[in-house]
Structures are given as structure tokens and as C-alpha cells.
C-alpha atoms as a PDB file:
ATOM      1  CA  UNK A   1       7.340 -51.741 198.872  1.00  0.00           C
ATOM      2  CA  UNK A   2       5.983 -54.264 196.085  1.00  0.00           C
ATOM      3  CA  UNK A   3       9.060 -56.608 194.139  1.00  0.00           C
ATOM      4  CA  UNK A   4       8.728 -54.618 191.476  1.00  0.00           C
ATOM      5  CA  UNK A   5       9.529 -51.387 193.016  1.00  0.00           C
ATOM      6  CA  UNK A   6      12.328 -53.166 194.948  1.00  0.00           C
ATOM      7  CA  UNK A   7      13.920 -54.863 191.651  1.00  0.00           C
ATOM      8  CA  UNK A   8      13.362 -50.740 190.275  1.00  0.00           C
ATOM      9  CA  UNK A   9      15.684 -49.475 193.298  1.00  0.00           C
ATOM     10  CA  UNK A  10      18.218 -52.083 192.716  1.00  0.00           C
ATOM     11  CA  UNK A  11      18.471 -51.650 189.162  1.00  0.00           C
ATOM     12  CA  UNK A  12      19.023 -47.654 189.676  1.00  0.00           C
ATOM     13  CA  UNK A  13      21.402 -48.184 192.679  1.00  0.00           C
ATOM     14  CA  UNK A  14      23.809 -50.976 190.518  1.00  0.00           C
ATOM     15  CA  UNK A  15      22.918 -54.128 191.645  1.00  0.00           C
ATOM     16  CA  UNK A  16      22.683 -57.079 190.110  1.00  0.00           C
ATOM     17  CA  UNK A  17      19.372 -58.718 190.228  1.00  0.00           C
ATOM     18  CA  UNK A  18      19.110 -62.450 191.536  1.00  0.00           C
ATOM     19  CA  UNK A  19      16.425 -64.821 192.334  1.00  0.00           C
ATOM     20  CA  UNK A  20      16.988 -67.567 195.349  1.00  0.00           C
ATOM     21  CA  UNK A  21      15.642 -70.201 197.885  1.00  0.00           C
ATOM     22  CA  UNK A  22      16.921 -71.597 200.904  1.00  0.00           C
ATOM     23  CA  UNK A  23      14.909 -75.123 201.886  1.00  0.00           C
ATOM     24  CA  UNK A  24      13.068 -75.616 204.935  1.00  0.00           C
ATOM     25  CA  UNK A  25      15.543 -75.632 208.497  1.00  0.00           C
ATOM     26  CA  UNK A  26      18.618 -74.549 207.242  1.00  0.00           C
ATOM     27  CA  UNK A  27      21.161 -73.214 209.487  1.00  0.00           C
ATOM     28  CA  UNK A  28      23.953 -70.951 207.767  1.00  0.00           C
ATOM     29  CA  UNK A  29      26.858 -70.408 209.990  1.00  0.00           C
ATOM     30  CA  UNK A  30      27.936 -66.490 210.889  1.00  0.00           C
ATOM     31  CA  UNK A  31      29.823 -65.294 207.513  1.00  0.00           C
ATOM     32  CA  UNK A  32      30.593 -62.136 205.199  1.00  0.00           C
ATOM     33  CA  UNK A  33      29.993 -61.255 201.810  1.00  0.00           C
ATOM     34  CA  UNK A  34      32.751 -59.472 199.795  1.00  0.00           C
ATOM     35  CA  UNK A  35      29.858 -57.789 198.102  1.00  0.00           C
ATOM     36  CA  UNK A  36      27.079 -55.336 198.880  1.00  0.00           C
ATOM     37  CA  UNK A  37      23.510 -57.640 199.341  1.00  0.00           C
ATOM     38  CA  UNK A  38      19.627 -56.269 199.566  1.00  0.00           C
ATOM     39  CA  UNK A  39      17.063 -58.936 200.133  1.00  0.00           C
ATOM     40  CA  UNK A  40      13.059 -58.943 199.099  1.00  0.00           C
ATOM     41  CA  UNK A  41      11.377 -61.960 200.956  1.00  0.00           C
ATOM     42  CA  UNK A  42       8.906 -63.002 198.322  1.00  0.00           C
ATOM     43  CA  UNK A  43       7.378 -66.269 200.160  1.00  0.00           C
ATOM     44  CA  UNK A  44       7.970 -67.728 203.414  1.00  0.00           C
ATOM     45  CA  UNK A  45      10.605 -66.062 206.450  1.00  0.00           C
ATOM     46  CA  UNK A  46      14.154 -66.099 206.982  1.00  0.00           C
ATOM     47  CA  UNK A  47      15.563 -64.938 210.426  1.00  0.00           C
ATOM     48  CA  UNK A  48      18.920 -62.513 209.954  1.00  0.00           C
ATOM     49  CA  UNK A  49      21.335 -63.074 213.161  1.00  0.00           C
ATOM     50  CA  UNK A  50      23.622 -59.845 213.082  1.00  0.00           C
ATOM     51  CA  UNK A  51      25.149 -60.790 216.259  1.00  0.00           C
ATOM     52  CA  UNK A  52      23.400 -58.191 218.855  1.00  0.00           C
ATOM     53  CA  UNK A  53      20.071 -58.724 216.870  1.00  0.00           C
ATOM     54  CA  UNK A  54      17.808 -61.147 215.161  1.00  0.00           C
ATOM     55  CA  UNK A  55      15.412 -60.288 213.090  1.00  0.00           C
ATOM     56  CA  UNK A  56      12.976 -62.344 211.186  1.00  0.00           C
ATOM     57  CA  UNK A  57      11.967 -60.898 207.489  1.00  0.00           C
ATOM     58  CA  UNK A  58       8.459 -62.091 206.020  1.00  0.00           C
ATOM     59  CA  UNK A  59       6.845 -61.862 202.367  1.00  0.00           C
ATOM     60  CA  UNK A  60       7.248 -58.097 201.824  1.00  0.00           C
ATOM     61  CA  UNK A  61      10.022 -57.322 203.904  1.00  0.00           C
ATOM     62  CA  UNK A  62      13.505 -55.873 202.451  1.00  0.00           C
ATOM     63  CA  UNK A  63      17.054 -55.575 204.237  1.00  0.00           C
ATOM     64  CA  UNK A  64      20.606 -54.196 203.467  1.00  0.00           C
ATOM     65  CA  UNK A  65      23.637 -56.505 204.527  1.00  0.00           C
ATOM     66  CA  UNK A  66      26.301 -54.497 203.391  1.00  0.00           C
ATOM     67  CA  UNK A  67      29.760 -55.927 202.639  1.00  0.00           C
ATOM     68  CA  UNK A  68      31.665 -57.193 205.667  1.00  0.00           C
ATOM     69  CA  UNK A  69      28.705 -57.719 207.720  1.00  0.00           C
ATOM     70  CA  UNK A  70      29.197 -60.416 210.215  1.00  0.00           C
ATOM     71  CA  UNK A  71      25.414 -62.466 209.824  1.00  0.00           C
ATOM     72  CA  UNK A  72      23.731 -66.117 209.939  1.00  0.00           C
ATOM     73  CA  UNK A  73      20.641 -66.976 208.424  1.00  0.00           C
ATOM     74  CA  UNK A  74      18.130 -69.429 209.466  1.00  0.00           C
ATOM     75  CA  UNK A  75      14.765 -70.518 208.266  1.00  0.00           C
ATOM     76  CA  UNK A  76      11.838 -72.378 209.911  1.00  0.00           C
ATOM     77  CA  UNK A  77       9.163 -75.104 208.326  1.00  0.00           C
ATOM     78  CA  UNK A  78       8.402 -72.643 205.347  1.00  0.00           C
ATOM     79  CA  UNK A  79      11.902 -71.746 204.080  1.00  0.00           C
ATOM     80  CA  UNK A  80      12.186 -68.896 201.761  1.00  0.00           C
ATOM     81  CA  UNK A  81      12.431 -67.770 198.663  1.00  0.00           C
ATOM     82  CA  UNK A  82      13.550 -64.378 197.967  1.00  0.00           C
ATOM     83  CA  UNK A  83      14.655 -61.824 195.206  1.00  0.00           C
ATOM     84  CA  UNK A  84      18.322 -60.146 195.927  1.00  0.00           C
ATOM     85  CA  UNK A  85      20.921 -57.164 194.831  1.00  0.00           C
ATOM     86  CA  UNK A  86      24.157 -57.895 194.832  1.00  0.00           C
ATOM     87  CA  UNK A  87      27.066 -55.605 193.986  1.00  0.00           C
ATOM     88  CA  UNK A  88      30.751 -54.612 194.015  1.00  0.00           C
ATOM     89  CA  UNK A  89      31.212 -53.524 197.948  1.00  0.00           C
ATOM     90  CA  UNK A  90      31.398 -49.337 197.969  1.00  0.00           C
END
């Protein structure tokens, strides 16, 4: 999936769309989100700790962390800078 086809499906499915960064080595503790959130890693990684599973998301790589979704996020020497969703939780 390119960004623009990404920004496309969140447009049609209601979210809002959003541009961000998080700097190199930065540790965000477990949380949730009162909202719905899909992520588009544009440049650099970001590794998603859902608990049970880690996953690490590179340029080109999307993921859904609907509302209430216990996650951390970390990135490495790179950082990240991403395009997002957000909306109202369903």
C-alpha cells in the first residue's frame, strides 16, 4: 500500500488525517487511546509492544490500534516519522 492509498482508506473509513514523529530512542510506557488509531510508517521503524507481541513496522508498513488497546512504542537510532488516522472509538 503507497501513503496515498493509505491517507484514501482513512479518509473513506472517517478518520482524521495526521502527520507525526517520534525522535530517536524513545520509550513510551504501555497506554490506551480513547480513540480508534491506523499508522503508515513513512521513514524510519517503530516497534509496537501489544503485550504478547512485538512487532516492528518499517517505511511502508500500516497497523490498526483500535481504542482500548493496551500498547508501548519504542524506536531505535532512526526514529520515525509516520502518517496516522485517528477517530471517535466505534
Amino acid at each position: 500500500m503507497t501513503r496515498g492509498e493509505f491517507e484514501s482508506e482513512l479518509r473513506r473509513d472517517g478518520y482524521q488525517v495526521e502527520e507525526g514523529e517520534i525522535k530517536p530512542h524513545t520509550h513510551r510506557e504501555l497506554h490506551v487511546h480513547e480513540f480508534d488509531a491506523r499508522v503508515f510508517v513513512v521513514d524510519g521503524s517503530i516497534t509496537m509492544d501489544f503485550g504478547t507481541e512485538k512487532v516492528t513496522y518499517r517505511p511502508g508498513d500500516a497497523c490498526n490500534v483500535p481504542a482500548g488497546t493496551r500498547h508501548a512504542e519504542h524506536t531505535e537510532a532512526d526514529g520515525v516519522r509516520y502518517v496516522f488516522g485517528r477517530r471517535p472509538a466505534a
